[in-house]
PDB file of N, CA and C in Angstrom:
ATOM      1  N   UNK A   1       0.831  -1.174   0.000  1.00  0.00           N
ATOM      2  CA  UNK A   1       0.000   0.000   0.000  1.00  0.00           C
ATOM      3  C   UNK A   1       0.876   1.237   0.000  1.00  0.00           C
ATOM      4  N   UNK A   2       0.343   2.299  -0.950  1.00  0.00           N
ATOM      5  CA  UNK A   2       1.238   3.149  -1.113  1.00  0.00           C
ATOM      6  C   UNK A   2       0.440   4.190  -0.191  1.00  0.00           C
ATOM      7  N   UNK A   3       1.110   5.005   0.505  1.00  0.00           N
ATOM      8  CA  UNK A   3       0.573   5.667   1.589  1.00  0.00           C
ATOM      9  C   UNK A   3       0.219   7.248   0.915  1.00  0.00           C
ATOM     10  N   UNK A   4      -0.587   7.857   1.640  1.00  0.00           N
ATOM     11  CA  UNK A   4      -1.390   8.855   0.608  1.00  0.00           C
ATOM     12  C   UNK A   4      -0.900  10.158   1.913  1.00  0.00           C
ATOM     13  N   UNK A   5      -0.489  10.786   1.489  1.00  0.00           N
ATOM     14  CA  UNK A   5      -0.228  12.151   2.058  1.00  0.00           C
ATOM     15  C   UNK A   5      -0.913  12.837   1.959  1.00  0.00           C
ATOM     16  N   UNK A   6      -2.038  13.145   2.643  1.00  0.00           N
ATOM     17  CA  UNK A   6      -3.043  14.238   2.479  1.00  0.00           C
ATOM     18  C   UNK A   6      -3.099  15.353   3.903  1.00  0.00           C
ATOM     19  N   UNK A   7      -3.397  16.110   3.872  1.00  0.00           N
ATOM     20  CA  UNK A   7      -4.463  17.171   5.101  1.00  0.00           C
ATOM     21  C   UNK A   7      -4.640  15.944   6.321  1.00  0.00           C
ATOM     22  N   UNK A   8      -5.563  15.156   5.867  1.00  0.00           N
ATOM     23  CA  UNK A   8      -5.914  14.175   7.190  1.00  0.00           C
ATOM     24  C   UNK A   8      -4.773  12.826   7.656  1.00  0.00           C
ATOM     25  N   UNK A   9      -4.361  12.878   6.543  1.00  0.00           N
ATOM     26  CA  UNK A   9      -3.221  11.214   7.082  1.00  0.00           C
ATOM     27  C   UNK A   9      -1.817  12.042   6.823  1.00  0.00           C
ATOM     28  N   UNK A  10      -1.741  12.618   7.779  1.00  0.00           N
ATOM     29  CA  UNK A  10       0.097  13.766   7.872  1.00  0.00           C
ATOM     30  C   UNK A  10       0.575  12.524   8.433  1.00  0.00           C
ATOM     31  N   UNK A  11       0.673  11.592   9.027  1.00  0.00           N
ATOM     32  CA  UNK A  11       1.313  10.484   9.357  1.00  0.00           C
ATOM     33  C   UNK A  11       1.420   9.397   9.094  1.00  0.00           C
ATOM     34  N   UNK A  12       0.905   8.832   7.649  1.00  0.00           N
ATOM     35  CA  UNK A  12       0.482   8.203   7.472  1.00  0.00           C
ATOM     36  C   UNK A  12       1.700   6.546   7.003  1.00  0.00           C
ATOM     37  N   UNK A  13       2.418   7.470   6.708  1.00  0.00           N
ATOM     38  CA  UNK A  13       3.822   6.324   6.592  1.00  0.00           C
ATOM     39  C   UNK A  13       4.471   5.410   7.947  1.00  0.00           C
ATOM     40  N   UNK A  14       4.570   6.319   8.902  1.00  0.00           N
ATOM     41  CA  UNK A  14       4.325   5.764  10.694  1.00  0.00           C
ATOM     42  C   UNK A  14       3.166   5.562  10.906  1.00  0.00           C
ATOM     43  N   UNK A  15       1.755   5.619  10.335  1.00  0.00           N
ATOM     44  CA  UNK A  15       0.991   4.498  10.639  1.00  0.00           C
ATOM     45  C   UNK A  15       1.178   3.338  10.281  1.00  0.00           C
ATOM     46  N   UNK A  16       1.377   3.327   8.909  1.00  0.00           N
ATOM     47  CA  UNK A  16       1.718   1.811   7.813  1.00  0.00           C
ATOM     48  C   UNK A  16       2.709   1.366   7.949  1.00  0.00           C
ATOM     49  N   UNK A  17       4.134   1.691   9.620  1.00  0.00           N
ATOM     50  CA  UNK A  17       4.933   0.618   9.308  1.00  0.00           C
ATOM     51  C   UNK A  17       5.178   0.289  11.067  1.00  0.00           C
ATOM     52  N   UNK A  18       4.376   0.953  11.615  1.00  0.00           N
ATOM     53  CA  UNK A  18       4.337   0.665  13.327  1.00  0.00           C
ATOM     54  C   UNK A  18       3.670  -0.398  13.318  1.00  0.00           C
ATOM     55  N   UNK A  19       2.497  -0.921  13.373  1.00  0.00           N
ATOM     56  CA  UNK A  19       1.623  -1.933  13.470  1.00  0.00           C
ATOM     57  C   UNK A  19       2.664  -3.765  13.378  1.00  0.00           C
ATOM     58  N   UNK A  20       2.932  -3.664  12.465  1.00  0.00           N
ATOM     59  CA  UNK A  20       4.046  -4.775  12.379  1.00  0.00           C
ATOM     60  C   UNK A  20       5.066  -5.186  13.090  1.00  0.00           C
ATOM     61  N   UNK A  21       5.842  -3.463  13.234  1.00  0.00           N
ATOM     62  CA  UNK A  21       6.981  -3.429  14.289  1.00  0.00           C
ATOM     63  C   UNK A  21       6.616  -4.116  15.851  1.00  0.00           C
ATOM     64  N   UNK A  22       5.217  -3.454  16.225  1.00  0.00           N
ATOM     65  CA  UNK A  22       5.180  -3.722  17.611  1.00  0.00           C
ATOM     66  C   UNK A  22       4.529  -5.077  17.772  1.00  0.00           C
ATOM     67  N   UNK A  23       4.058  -5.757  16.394  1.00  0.00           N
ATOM     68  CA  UNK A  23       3.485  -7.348  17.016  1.00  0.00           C
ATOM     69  C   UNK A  23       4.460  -7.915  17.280  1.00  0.00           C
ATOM     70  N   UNK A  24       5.820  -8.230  16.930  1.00  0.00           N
ATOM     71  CA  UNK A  24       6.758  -9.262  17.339  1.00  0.00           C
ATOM     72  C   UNK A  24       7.621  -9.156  18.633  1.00  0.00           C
ATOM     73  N   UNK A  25       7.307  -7.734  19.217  1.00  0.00           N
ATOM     74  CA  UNK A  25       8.143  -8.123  20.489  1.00  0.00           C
ATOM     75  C   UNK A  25       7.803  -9.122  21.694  1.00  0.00           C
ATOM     76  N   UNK A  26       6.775  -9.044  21.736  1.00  0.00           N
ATOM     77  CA  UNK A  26       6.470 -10.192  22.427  1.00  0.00           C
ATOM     78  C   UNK A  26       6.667 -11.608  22.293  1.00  0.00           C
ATOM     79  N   UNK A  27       6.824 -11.712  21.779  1.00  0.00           N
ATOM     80  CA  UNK A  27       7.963 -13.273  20.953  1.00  0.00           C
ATOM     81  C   UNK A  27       8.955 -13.463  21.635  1.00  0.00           C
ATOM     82  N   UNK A  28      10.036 -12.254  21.681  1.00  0.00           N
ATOM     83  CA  UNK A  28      11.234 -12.011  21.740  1.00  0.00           C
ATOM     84  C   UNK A  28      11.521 -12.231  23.226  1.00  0.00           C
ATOM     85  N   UNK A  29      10.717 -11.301  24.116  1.00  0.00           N
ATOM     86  CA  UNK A  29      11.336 -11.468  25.225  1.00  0.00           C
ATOM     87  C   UNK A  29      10.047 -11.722  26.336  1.00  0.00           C
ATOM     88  N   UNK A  30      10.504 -12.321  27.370  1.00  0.00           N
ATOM     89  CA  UNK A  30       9.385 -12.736  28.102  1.00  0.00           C
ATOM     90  C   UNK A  30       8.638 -12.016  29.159  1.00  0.00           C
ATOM     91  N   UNK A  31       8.955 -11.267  29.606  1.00  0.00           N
ATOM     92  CA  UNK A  31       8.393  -9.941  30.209  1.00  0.00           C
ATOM     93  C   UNK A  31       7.475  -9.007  29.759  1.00  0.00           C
ATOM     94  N   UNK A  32       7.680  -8.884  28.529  1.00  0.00           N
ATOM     95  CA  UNK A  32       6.852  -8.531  27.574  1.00  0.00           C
ATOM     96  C   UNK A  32       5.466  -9.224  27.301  1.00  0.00           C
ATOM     97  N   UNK A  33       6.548 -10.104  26.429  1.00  0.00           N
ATOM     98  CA  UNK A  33       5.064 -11.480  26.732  1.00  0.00           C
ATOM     99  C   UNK A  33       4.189 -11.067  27.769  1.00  0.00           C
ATOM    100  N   UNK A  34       4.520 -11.598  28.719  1.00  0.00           N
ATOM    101  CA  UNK A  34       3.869 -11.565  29.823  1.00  0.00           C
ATOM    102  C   UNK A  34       2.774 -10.559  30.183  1.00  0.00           C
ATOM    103  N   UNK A  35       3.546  -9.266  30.230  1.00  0.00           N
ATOM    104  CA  UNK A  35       2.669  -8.223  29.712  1.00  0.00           C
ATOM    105  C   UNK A  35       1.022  -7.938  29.243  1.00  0.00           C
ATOM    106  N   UNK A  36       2.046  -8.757  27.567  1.00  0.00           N
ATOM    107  CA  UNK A  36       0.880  -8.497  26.788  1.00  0.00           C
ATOM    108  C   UNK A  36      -0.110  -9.644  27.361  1.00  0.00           C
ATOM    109  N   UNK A  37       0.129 -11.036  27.485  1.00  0.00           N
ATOM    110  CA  UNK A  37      -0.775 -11.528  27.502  1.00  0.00           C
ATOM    111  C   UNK A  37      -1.978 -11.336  28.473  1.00  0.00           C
ATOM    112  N   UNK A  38      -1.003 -10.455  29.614  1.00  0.00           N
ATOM    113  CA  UNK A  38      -1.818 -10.225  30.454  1.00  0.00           C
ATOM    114  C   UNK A  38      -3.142  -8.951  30.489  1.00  0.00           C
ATOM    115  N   UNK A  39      -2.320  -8.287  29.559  1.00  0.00           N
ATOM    116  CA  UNK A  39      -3.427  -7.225  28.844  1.00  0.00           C
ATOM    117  C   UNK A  39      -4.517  -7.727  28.014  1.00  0.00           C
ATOM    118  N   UNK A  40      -4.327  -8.578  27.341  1.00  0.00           N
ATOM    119  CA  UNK A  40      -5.251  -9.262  26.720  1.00  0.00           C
ATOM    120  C   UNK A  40      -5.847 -10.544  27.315  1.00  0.00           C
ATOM    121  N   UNK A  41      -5.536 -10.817  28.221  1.00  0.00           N
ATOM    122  CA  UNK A  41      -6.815 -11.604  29.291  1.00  0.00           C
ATOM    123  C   UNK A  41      -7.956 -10.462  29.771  1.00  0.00           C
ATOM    124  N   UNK A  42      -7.144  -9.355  29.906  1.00  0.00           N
ATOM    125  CA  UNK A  42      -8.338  -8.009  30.356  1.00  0.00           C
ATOM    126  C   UNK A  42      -9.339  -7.416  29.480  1.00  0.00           C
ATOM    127  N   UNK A  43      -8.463  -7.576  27.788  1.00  0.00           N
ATOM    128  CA  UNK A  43      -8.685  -6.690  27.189  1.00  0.00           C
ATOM    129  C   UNK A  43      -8.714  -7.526  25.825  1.00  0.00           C
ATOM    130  N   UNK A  44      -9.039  -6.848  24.444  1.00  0.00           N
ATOM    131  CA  UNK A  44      -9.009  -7.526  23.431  1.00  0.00           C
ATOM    132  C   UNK A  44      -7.736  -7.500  22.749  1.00  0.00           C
ATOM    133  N   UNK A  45      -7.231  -8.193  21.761  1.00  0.00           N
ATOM    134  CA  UNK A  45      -6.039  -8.353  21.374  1.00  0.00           C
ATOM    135  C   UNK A  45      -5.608  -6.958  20.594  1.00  0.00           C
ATOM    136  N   UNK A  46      -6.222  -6.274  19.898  1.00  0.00           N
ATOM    137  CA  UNK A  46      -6.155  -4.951  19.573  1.00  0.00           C
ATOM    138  C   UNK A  46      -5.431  -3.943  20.792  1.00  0.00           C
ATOM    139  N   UNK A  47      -5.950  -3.810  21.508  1.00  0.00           N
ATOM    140  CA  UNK A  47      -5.653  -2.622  22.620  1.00  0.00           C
ATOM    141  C   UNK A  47      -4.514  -3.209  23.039  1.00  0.00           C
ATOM    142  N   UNK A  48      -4.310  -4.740  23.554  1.00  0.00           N
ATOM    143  CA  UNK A  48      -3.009  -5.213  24.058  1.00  0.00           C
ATOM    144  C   UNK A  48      -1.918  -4.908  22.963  1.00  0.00           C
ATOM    145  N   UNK A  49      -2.071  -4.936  21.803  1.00  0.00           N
ATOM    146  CA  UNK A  49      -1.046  -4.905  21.389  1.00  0.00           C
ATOM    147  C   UNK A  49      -0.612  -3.222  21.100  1.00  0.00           C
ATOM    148  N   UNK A  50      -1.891  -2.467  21.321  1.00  0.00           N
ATOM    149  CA  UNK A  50      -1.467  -0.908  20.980  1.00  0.00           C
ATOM    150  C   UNK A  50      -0.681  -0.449  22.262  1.00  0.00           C
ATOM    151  N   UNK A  51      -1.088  -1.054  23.816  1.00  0.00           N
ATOM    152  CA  UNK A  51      -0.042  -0.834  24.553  1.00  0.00           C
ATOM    153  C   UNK A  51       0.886  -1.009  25.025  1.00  0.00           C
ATOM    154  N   UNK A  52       1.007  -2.815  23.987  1.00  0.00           N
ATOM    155  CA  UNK A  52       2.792  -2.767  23.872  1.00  0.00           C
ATOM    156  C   UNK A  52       3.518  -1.827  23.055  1.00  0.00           C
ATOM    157  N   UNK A  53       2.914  -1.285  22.587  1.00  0.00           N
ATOM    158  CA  UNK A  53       3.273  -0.542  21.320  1.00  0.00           C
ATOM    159  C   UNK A  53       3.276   0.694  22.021  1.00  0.00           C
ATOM    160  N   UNK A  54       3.027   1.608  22.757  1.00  0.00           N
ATOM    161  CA  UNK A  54       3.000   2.644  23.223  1.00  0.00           C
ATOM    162  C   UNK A  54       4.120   2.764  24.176  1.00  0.00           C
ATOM    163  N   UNK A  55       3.677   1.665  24.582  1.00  0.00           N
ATOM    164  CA  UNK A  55       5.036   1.359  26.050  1.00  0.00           C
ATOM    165  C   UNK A  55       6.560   1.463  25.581  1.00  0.00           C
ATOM    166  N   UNK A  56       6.844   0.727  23.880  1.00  0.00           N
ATOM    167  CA  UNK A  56       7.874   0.836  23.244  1.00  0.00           C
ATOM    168  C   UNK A  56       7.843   2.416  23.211  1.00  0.00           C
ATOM    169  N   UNK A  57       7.116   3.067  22.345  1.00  0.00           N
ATOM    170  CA  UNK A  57       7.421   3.932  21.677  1.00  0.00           C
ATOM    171  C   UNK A  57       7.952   5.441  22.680  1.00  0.00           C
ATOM    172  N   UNK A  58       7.362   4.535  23.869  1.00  0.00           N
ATOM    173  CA  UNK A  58       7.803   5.873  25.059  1.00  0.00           C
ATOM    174  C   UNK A  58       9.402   5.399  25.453  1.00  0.00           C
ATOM    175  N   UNK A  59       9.039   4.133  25.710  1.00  0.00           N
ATOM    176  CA  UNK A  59      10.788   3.764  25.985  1.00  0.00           C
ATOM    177  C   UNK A  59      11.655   4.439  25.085  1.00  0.00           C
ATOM    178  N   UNK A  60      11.381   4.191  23.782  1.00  0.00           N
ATOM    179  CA  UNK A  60      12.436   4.855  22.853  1.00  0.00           C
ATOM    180  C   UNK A  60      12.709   6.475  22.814  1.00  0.00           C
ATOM    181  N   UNK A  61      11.294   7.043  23.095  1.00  0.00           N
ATOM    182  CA  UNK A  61      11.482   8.387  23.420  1.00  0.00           C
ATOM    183  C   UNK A  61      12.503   9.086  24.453  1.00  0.00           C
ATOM    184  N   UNK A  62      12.322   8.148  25.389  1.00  0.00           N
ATOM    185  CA  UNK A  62      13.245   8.364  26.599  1.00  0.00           C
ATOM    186  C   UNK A  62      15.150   7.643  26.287  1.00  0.00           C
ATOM    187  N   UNK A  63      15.281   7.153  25.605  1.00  0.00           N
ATOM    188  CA  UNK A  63      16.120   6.449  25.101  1.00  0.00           C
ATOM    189  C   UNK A  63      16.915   7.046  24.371  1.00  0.00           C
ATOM    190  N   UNK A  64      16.452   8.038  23.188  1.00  0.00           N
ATOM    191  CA  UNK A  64      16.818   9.183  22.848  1.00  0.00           C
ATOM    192  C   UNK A  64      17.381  10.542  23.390  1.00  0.00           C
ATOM    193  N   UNK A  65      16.451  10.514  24.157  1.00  0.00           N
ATOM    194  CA  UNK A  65      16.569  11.796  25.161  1.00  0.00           C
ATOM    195  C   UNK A  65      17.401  12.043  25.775  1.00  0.00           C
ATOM    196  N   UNK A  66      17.748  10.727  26.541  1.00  0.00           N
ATOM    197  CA  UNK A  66      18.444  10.810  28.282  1.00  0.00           C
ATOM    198  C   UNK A  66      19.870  10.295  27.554  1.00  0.00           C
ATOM    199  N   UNK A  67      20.190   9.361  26.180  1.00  0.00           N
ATOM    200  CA  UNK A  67      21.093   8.665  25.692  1.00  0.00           C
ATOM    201  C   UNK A  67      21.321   7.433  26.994  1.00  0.00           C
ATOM    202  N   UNK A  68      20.228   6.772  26.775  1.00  0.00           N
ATOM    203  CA  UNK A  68      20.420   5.352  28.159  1.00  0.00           C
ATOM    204  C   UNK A  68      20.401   3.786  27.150  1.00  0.00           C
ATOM    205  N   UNK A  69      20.674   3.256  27.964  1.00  0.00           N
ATOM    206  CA  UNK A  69      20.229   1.870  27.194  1.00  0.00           C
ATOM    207  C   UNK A  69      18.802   1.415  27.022  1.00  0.00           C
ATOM    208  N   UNK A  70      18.213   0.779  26.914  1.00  0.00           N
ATOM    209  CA  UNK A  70      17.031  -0.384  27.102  1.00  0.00           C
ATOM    210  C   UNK A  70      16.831  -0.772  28.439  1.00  0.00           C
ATOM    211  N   UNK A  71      16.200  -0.764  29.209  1.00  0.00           N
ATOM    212  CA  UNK A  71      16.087  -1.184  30.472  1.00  0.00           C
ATOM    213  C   UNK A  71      14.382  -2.169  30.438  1.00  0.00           C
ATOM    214  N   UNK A  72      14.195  -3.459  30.215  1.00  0.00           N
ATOM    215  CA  UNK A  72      13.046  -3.841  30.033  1.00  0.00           C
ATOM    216  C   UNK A  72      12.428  -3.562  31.334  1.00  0.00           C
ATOM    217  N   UNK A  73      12.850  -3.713  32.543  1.00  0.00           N
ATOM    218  CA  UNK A  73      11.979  -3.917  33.744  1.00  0.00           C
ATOM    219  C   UNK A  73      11.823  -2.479  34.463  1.00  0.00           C
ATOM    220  N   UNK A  74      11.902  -1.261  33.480  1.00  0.00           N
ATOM    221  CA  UNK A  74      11.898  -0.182  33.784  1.00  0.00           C
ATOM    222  C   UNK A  74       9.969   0.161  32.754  1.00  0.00           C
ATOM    223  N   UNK A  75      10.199  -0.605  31.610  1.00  0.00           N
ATOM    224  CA  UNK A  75       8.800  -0.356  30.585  1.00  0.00           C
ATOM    225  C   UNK A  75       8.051  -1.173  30.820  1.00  0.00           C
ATOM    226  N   UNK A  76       8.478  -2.591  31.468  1.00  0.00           N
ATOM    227  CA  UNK A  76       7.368  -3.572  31.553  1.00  0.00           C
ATOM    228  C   UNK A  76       7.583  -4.499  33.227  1.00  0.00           C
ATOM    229  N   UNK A  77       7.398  -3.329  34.075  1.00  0.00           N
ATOM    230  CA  UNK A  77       7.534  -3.701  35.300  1.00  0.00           C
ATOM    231  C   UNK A  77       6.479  -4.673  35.854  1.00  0.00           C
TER     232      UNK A  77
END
């Protein structure tokens, strides 16, 4: 899908390539996992995965910022 730059979708290229990024971390490491699955015993698989996905995207914000490493048990305590 070729992404359409308009007035309403100003973001639309970081919509069409986040979604993907944030399904596989939970695979990866188990804390995460954990996490999510536990969000989605609460919640539907949609929202669990938008707040693994949020949770990343703040980590990285801060990651940038401060110049720190990754700290998992700091995002997914």
């Amino acid at each position: 899908m070729t992404p359409v730059l308009s007035s309403r979708r100003k973001n639309a290229i970081i919509q069409d390539l986040t979604p993907p990024s944030y399904v596989t971390p939970p695979s990866y490491d188990p804390r995460i996992k954990r996490y999510y699955q536990r969000k989605r015993a609460r919640t539907n698989g949609v929202i669990a995965i938008k707040t693994v996905a949020h949770k990343l995207a703040r980590a990285c914000f801060y990651i940038l910022r401060d110049q720190v490493r990754f700290d998992v048990t700091k995002a997914f305590a």
